[in-house]
C-alpha atoms as a PDB file:
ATOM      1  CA  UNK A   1     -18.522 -10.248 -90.890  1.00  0.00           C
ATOM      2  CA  UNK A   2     -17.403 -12.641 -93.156  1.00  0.00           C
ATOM      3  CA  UNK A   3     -15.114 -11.213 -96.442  1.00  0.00           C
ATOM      4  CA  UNK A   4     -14.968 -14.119 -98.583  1.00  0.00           C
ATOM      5  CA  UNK A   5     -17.360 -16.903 -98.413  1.00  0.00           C
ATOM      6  CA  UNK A   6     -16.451 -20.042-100.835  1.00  0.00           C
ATOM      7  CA  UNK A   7     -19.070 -23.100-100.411  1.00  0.00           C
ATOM      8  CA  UNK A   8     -19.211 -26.353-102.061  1.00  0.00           C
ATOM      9  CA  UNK A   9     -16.654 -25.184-104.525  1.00  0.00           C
ATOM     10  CA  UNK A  10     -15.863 -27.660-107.619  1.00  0.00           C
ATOM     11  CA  UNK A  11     -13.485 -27.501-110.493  1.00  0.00           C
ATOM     12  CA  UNK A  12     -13.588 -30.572-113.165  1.00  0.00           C
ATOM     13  CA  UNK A  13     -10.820 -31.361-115.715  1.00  0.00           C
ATOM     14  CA  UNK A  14     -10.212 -34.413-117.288  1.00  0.00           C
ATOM     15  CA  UNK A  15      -7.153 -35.623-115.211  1.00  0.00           C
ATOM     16  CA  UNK A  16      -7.727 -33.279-111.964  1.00  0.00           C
ATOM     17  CA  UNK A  17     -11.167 -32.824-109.827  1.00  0.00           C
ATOM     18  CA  UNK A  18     -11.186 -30.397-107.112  1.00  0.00           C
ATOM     19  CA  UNK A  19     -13.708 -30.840-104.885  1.00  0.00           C
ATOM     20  CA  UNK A  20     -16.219 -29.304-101.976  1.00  0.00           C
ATOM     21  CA  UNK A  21     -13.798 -26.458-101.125  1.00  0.00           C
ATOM     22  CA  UNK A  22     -15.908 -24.996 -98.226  1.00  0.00           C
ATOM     23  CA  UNK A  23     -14.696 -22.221 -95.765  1.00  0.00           C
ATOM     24  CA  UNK A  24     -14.591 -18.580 -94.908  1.00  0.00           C
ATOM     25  CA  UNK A  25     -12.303 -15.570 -94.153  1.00  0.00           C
ATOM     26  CA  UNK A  26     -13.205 -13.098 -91.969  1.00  0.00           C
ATOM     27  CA  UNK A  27     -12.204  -9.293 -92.224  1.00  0.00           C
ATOM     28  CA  UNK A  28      -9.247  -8.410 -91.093  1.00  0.00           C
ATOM     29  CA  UNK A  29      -7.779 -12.148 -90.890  1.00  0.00           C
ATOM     30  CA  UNK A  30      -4.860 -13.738 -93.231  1.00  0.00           C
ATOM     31  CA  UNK A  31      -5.273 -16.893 -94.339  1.00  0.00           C
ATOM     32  CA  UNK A  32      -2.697 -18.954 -95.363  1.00  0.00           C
ATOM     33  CA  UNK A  33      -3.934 -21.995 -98.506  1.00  0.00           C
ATOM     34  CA  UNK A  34      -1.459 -24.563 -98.681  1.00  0.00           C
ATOM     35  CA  UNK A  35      -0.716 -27.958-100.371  1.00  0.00           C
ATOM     36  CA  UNK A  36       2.173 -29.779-102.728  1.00  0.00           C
ATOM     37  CA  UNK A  37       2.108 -29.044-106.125  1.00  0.00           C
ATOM     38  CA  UNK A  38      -1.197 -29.947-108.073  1.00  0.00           C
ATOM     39  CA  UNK A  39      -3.116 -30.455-105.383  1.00  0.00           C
ATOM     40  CA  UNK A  40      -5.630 -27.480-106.897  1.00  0.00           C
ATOM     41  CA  UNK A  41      -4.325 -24.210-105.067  1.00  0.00           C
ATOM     42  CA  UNK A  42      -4.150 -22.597-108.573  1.00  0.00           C
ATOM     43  CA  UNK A  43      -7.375 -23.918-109.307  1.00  0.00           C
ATOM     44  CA  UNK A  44      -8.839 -22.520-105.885  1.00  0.00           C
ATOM     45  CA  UNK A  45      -7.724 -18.908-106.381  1.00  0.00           C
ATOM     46  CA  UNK A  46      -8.370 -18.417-110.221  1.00  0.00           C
ATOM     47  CA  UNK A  47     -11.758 -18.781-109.038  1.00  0.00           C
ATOM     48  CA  UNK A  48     -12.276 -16.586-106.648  1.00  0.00           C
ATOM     49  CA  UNK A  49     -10.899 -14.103-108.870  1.00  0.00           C
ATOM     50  CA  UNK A  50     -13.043 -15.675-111.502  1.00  0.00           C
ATOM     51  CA  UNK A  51      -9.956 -15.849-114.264  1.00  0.00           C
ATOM     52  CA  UNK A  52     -11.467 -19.392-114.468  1.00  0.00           C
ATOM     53  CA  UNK A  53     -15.338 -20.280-113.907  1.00  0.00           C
ATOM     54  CA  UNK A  54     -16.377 -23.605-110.785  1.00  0.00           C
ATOM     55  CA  UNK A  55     -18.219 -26.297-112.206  1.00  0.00           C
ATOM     56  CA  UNK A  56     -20.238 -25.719-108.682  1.00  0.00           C
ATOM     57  CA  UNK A  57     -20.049 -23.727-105.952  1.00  0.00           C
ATOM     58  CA  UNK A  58     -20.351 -20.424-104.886  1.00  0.00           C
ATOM     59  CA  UNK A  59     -18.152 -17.912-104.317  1.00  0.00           C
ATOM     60  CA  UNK A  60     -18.984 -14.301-102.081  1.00  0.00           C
ATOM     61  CA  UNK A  61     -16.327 -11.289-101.917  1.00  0.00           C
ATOM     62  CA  UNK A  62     -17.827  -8.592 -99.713  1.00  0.00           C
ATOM     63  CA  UNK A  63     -21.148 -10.464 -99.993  1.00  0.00           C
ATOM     64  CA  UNK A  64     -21.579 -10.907-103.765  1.00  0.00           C
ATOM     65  CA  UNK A  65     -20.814 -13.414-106.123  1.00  0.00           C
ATOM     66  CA  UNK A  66     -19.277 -12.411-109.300  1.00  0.00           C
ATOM     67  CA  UNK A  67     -23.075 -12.794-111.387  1.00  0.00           C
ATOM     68  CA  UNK A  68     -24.708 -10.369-109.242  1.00  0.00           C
ATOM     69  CA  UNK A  69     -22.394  -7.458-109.959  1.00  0.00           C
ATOM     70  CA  UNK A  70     -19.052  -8.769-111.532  1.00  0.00           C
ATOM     71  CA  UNK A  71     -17.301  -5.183-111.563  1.00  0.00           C
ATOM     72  CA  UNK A  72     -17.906  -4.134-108.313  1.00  0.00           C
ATOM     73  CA  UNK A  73     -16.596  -7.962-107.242  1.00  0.00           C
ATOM     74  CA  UNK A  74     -13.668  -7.680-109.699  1.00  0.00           C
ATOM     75  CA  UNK A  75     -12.697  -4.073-108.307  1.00  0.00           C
ATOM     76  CA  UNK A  76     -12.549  -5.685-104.649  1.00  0.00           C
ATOM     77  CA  UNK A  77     -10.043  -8.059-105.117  1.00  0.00           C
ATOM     78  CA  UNK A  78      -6.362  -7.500-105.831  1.00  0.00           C
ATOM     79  CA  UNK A  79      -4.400 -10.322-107.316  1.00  0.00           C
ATOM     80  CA  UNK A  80      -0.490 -10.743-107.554  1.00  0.00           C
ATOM     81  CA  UNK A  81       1.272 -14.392-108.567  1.00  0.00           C
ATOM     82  CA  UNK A  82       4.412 -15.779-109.575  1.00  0.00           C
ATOM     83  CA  UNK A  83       4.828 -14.368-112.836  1.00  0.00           C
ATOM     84  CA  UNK A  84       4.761 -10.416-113.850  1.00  0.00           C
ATOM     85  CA  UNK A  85       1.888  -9.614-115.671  1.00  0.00           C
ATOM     86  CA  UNK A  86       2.990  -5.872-117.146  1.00  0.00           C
ATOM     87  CA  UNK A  87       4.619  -6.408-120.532  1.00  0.00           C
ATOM     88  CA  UNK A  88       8.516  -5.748-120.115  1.00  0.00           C
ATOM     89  CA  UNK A  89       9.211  -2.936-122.354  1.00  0.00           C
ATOM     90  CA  UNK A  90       6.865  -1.184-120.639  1.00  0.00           C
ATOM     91  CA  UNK A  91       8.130   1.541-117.824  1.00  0.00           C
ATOM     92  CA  UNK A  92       6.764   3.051-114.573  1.00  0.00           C
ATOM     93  CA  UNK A  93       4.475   5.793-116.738  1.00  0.00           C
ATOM     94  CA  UNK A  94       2.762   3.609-118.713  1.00  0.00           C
ATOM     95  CA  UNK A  95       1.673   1.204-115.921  1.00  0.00           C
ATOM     96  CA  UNK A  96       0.352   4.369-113.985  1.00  0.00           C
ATOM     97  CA  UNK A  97      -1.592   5.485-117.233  1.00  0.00           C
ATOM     98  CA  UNK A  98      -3.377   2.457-117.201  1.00  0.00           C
ATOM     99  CA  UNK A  99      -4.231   1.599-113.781  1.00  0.00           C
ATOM    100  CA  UNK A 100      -5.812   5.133-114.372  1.00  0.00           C
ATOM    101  CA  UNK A 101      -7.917   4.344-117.577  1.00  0.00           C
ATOM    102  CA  UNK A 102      -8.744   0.780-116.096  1.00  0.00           C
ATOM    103  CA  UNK A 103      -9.811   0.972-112.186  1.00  0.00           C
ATOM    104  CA  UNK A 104     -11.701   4.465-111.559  1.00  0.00           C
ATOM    105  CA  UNK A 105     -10.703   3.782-107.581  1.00  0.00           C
ATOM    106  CA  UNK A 106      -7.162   3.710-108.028  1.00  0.00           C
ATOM    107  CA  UNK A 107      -5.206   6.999-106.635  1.00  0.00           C
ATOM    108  CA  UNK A 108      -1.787   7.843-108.512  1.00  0.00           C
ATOM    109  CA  UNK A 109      -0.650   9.525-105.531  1.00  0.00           C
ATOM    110  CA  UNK A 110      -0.641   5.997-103.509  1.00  0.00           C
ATOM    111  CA  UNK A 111       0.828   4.557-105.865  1.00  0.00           C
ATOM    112  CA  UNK A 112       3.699   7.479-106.671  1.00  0.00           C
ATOM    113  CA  UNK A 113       4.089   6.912-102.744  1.00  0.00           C
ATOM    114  CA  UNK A 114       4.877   3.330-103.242  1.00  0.00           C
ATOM    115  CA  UNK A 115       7.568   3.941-105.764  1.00  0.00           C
ATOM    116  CA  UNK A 116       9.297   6.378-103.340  1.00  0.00           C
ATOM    117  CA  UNK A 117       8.946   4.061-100.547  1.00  0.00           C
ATOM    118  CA  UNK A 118      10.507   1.317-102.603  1.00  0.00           C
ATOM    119  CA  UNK A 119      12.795   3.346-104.272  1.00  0.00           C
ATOM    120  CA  UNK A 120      11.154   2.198-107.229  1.00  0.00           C
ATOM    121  CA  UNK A 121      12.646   3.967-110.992  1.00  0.00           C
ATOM    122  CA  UNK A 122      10.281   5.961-112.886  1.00  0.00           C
ATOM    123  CA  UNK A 123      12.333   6.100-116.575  1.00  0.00           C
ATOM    124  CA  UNK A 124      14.051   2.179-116.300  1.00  0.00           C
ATOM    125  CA  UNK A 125      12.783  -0.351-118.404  1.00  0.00           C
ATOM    126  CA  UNK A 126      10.520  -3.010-116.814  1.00  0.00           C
ATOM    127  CA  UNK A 127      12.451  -5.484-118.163  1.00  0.00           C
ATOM    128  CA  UNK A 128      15.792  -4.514-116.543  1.00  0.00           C
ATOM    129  CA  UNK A 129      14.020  -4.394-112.789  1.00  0.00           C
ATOM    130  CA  UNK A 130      14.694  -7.646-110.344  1.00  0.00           C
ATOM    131  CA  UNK A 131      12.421 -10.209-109.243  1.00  0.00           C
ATOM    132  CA  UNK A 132      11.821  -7.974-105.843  1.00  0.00           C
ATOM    133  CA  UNK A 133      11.676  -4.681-108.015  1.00  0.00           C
ATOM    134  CA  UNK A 134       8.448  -6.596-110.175  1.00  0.00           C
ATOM    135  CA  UNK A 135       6.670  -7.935-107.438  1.00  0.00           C
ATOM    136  CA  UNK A 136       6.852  -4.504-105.464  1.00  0.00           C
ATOM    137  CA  UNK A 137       5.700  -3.102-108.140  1.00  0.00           C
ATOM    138  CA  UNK A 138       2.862  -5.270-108.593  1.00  0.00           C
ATOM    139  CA  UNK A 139       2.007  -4.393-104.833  1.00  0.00           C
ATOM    140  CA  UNK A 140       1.975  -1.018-105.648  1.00  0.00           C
ATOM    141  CA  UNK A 141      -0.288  -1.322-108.334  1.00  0.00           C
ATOM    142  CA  UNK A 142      -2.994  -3.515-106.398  1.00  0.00           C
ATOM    143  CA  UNK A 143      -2.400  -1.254-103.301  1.00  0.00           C
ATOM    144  CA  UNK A 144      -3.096   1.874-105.181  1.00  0.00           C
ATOM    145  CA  UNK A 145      -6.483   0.721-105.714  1.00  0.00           C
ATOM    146  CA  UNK A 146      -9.416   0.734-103.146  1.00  0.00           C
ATOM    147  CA  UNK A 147      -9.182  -3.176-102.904  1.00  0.00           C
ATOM    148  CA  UNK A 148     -10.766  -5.302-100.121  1.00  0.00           C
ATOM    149  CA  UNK A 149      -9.197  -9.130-100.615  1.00  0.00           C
ATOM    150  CA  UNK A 150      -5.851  -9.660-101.508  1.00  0.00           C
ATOM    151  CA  UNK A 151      -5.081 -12.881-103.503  1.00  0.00           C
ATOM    152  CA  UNK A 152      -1.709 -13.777-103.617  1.00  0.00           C
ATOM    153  CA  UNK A 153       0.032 -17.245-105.793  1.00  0.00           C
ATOM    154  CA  UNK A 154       3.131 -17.985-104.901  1.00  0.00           C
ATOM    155  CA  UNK A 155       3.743 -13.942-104.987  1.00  0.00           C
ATOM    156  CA  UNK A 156       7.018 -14.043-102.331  1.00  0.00           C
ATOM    157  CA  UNK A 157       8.543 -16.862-104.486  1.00  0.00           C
ATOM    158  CA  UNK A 158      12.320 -16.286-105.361  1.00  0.00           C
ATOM    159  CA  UNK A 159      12.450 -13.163-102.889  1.00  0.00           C
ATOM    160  CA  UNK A 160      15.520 -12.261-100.710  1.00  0.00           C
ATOM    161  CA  UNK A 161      14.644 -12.590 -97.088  1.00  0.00           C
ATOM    162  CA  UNK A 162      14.863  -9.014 -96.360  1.00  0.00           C
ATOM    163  CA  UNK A 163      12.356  -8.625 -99.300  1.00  0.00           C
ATOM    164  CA  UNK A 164      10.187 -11.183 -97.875  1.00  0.00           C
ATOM    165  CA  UNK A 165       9.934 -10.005 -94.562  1.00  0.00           C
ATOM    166  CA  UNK A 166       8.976  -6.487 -95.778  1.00  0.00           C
ATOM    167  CA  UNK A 167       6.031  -7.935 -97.901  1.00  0.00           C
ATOM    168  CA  UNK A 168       5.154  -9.987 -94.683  1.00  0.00           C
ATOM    169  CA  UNK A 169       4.773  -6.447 -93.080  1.00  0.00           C
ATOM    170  CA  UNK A 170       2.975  -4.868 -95.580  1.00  0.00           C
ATOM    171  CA  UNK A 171       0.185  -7.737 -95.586  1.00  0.00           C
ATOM    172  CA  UNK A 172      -0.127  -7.026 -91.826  1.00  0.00           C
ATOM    173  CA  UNK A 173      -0.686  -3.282 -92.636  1.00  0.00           C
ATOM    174  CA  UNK A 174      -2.929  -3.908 -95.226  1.00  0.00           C
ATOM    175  CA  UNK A 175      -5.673  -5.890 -92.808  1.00  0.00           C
ATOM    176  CA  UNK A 176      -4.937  -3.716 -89.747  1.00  0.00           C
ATOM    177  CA  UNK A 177      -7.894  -1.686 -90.617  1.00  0.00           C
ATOM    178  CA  UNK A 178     -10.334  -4.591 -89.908  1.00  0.00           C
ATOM    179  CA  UNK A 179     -11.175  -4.426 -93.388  1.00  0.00           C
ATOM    180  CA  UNK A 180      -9.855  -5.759 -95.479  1.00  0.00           C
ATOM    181  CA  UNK A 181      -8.917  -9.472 -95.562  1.00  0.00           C
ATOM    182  CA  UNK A 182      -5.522 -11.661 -97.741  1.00  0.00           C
ATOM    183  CA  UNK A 183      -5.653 -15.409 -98.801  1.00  0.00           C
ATOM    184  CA  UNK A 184      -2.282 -16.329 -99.517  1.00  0.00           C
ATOM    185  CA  UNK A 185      -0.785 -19.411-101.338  1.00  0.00           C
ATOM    186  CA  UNK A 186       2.721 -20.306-100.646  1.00  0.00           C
ATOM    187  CA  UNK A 187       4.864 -23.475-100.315  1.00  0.00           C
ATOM    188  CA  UNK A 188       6.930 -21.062 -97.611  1.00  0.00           C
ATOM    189  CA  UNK A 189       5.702 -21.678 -94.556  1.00  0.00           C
ATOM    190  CA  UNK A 190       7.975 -20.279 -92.236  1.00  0.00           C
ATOM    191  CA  UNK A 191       6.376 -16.840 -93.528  1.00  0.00           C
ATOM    192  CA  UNK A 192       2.673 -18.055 -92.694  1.00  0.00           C
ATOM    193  CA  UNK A 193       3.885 -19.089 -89.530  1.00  0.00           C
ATOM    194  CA  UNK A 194       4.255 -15.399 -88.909  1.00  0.00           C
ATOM    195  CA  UNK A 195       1.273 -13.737 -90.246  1.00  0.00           C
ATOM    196  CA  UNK A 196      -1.620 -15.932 -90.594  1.00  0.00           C
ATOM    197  CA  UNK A 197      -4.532 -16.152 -88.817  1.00  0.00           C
ATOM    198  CA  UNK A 198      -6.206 -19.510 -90.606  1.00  0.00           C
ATOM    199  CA  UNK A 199      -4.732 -22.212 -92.667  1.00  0.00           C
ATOM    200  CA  UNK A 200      -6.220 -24.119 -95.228  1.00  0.00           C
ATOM    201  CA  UNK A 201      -4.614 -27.326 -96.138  1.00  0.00           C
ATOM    202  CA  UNK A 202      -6.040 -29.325 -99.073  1.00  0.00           C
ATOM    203  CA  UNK A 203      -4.329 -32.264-101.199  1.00  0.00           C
ATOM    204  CA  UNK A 204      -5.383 -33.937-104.318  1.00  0.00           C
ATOM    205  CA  UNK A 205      -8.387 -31.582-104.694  1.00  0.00           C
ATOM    206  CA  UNK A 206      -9.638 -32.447-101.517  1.00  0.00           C
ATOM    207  CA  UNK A 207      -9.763 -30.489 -97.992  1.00  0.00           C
ATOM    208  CA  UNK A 208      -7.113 -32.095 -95.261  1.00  0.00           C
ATOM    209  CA  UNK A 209      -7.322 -29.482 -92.506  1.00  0.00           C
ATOM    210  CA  UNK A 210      -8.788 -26.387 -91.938  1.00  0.00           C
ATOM    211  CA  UNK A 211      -8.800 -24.267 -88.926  1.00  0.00           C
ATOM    212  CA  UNK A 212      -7.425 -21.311 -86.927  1.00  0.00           C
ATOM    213  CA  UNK A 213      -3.196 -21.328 -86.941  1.00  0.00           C
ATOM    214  CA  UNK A 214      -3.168 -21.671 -83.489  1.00  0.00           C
ATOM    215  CA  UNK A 215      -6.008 -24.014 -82.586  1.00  0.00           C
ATOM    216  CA  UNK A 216      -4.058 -26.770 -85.552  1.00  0.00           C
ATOM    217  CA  UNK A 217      -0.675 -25.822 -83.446  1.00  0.00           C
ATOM    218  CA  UNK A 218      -2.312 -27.115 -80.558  1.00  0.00           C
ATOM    219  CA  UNK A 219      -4.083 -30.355 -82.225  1.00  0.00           C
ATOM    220  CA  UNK A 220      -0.762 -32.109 -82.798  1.00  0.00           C
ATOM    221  CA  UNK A 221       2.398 -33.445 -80.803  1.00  0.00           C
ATOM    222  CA  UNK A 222       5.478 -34.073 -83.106  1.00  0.00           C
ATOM    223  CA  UNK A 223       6.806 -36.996 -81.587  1.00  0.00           C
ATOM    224  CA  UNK A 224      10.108 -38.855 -81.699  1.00  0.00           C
ATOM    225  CA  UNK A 225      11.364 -42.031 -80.785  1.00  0.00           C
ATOM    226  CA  UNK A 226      12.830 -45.055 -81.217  1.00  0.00           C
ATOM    227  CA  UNK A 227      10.667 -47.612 -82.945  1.00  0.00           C
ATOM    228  CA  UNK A 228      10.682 -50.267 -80.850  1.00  0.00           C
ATOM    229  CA  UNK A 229       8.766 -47.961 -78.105  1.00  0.00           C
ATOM    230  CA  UNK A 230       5.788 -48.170 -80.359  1.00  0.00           C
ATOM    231  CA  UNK A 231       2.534 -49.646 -79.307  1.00  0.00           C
ATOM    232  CA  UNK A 232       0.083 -51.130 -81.901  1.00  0.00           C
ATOM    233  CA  UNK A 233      -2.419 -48.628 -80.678  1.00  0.00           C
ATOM    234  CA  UNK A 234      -0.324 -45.975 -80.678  1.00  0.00           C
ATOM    235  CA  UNK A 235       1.243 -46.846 -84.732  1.00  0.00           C
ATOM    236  CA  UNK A 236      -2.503 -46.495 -85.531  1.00  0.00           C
ATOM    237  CA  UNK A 237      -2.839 -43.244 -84.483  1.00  0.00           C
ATOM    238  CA  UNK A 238       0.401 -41.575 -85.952  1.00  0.00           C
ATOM    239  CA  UNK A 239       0.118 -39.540 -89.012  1.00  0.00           C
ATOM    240  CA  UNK A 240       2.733 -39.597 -91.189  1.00  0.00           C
ATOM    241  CA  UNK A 241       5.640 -41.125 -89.617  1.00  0.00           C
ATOM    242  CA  UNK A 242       9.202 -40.826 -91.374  1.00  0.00           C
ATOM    243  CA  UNK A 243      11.991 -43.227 -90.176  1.00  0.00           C
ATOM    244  CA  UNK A 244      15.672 -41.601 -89.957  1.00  0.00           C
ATOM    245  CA  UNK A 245      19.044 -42.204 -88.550  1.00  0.00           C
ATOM    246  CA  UNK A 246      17.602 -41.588 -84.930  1.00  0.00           C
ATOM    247  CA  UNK A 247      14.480 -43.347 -85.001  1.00  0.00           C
ATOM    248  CA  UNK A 248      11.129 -41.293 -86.203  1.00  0.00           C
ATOM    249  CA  UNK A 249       9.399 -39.100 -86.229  1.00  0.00           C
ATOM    250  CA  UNK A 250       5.561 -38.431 -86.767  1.00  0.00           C
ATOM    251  CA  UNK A 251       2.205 -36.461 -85.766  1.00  0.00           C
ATOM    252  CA  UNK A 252       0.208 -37.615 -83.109  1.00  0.00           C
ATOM    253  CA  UNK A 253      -2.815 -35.851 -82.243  1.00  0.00           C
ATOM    254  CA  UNK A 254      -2.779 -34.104 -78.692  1.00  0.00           C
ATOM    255  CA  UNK A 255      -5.702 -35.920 -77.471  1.00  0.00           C
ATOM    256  CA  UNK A 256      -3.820 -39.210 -78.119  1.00  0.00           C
ATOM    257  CA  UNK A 257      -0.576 -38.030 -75.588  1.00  0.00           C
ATOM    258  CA  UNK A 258      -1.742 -40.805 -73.661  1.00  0.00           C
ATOM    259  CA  UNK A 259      -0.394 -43.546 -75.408  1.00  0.00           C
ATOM    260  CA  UNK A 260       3.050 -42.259 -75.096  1.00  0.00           C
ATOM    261  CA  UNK A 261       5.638 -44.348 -73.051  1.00  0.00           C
ATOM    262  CA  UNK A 262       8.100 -42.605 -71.087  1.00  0.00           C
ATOM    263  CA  UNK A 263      10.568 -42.879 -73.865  1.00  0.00           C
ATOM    264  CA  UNK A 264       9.028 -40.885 -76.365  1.00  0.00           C
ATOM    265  CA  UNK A 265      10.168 -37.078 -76.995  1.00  0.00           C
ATOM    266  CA  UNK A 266       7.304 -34.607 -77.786  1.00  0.00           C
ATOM    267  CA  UNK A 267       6.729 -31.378 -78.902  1.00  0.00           C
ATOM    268  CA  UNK A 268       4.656 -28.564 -80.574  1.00  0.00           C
ATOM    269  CA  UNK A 269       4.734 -28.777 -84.157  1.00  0.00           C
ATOM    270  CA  UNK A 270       5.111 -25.791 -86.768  1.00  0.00           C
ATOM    271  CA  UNK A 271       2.705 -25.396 -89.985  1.00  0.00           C
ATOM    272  CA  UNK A 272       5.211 -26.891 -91.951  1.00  0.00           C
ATOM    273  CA  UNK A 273       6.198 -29.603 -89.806  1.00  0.00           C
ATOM    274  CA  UNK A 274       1.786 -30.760 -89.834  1.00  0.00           C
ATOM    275  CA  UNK A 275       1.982 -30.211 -93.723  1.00  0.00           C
ATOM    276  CA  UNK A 276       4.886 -32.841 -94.220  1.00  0.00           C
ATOM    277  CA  UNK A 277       3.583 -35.582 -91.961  1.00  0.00           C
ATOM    278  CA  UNK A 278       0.223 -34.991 -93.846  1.00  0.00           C
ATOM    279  CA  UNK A 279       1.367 -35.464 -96.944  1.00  0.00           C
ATOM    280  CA  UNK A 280       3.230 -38.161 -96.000  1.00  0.00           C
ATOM    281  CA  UNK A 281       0.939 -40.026 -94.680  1.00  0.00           C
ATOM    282  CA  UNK A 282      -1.452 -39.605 -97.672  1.00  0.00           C
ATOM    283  CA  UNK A 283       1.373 -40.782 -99.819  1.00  0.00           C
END
């Protein structure tokens, strides 16, 4: 069954359109929602957790949209982003007090289990915690609740690796259940290339690629070469070829292997490698 369900989605500002978002995310899935700066990520998440309202579209968490019932779809979804959203003079105690007051699902005894596990300090000043400190404390605070799509912006930015690769755990936890389902914005994508399950690729407001990690792994050869091996049919089908001190290198799709001559080096690509030759061939 599908978790999150986002069709026709539109967003119209005076100097940015995003447009005709469509996919879905399945429970128990991670999907990674990539792009270059500006190119509507943002945009994409703040409505699905309806800080900011489409111009069109609809959007479904756990089958309904944020009209038909908007606390039950607000109490589904857990969001964490760049930026700490508990005021800084505020400690451990007063975050719990709210979360209590606020969400009537949310279990001080998950959370207290948090701050143990991350050796979090009750009595210390927000303000004196580190960037890891905040954002695992954020987690705890979404994770304490009974939450069924995790939204995250940017969240692992500015994280030590050992940091990062802990919150890449926890996400895997989080959907082991079959559940519960994460969409997850990052321009880091060595860490989707671990985790994810789908990857969403848009630019300028517009969709690029969109399918299942592996099955867009598979899709593309990164080849390189020296220039002078390349055939008119085979320059029109690169995507995003970037000349360097050994030749290039570019995107071909697989289905296109045949036009390579014998001197041409391929490979499998990574996520990141696909993004890059995307965006540079848009560019």
């Amino acid at each position: 069954m599908e978790l999150l369900e986002v069709k026709n989605l539109s967003k119209h500002y005076k100097a940015f359109d995003l447009k005709d978002i469509n996919f879905t995310l399945p429970k128990g899935y991670i999907m990674g929602y990539v792009g270059p700066n500006g190119s509507g990520k943002t945009t994409t998440l703040n409505m699905i957790t309806d800080i900011c309202k489409c111009t069109q579209g609809e959007i479904r968490s756990g089958g309904i949209t944020c009209a038909e019932d908007a606390i039950a779809y607000k109490e589904s979804i857990g969001y964490i982003g760049d930026e700490f959203y508990f005021p800084d003079n505020f400690r451990v105690k007063n975050i719990r007090r709210v979360l209590q007051n606020f969400y009537p699902a949310f279990s001080a005894d998950k959370f207290n289990q948090f701050l143990r596990r991350w050796n979090l300090p009750e009595k210390k000043p927000i303000k004196d915690f580190s960037r890891g400190m905040k954002v695992m404390l954020m987690f705890a605070s979404v994770l304490s609740r009974d939450t069924r799509l995790l939204v995250l912006d940017e969240a692992t930015n500015g994280l030590d690796p050992v940091v990062r690769t802990e919150i890449l755990e926890l996400l895997q936890e989080y959907v082991m259940d079959g559940e519960r389902s994460v969409i997850f914005s990052t321009h880091i994508l060595s860490d989707l290339e671990q985790i994810a399950d789908y990857i969403y690729f848009i630019h300028q407001g517009r969709t690029v690629l969109y399918d299942a990690k592996d099955e867009l792994i598979e899709s593309y050869l990164l080849v390189k070469g020296d220039r002078s091996e390349v055939s008119g049919e085979l320059e029109k089908a690169l995507i995003g070829a970037i000349d360097n001190a050994y030749g290039f290198e570019a995107l071909l799709p697989s289905d296109k292997a045949g036009l390579l001559g014998s001197q041409m080096h391929y490979e499998k690509p990574n996520i990141d490698q696909i993004v890059v030759h995307y965006i540079k061939d848009r560019r």
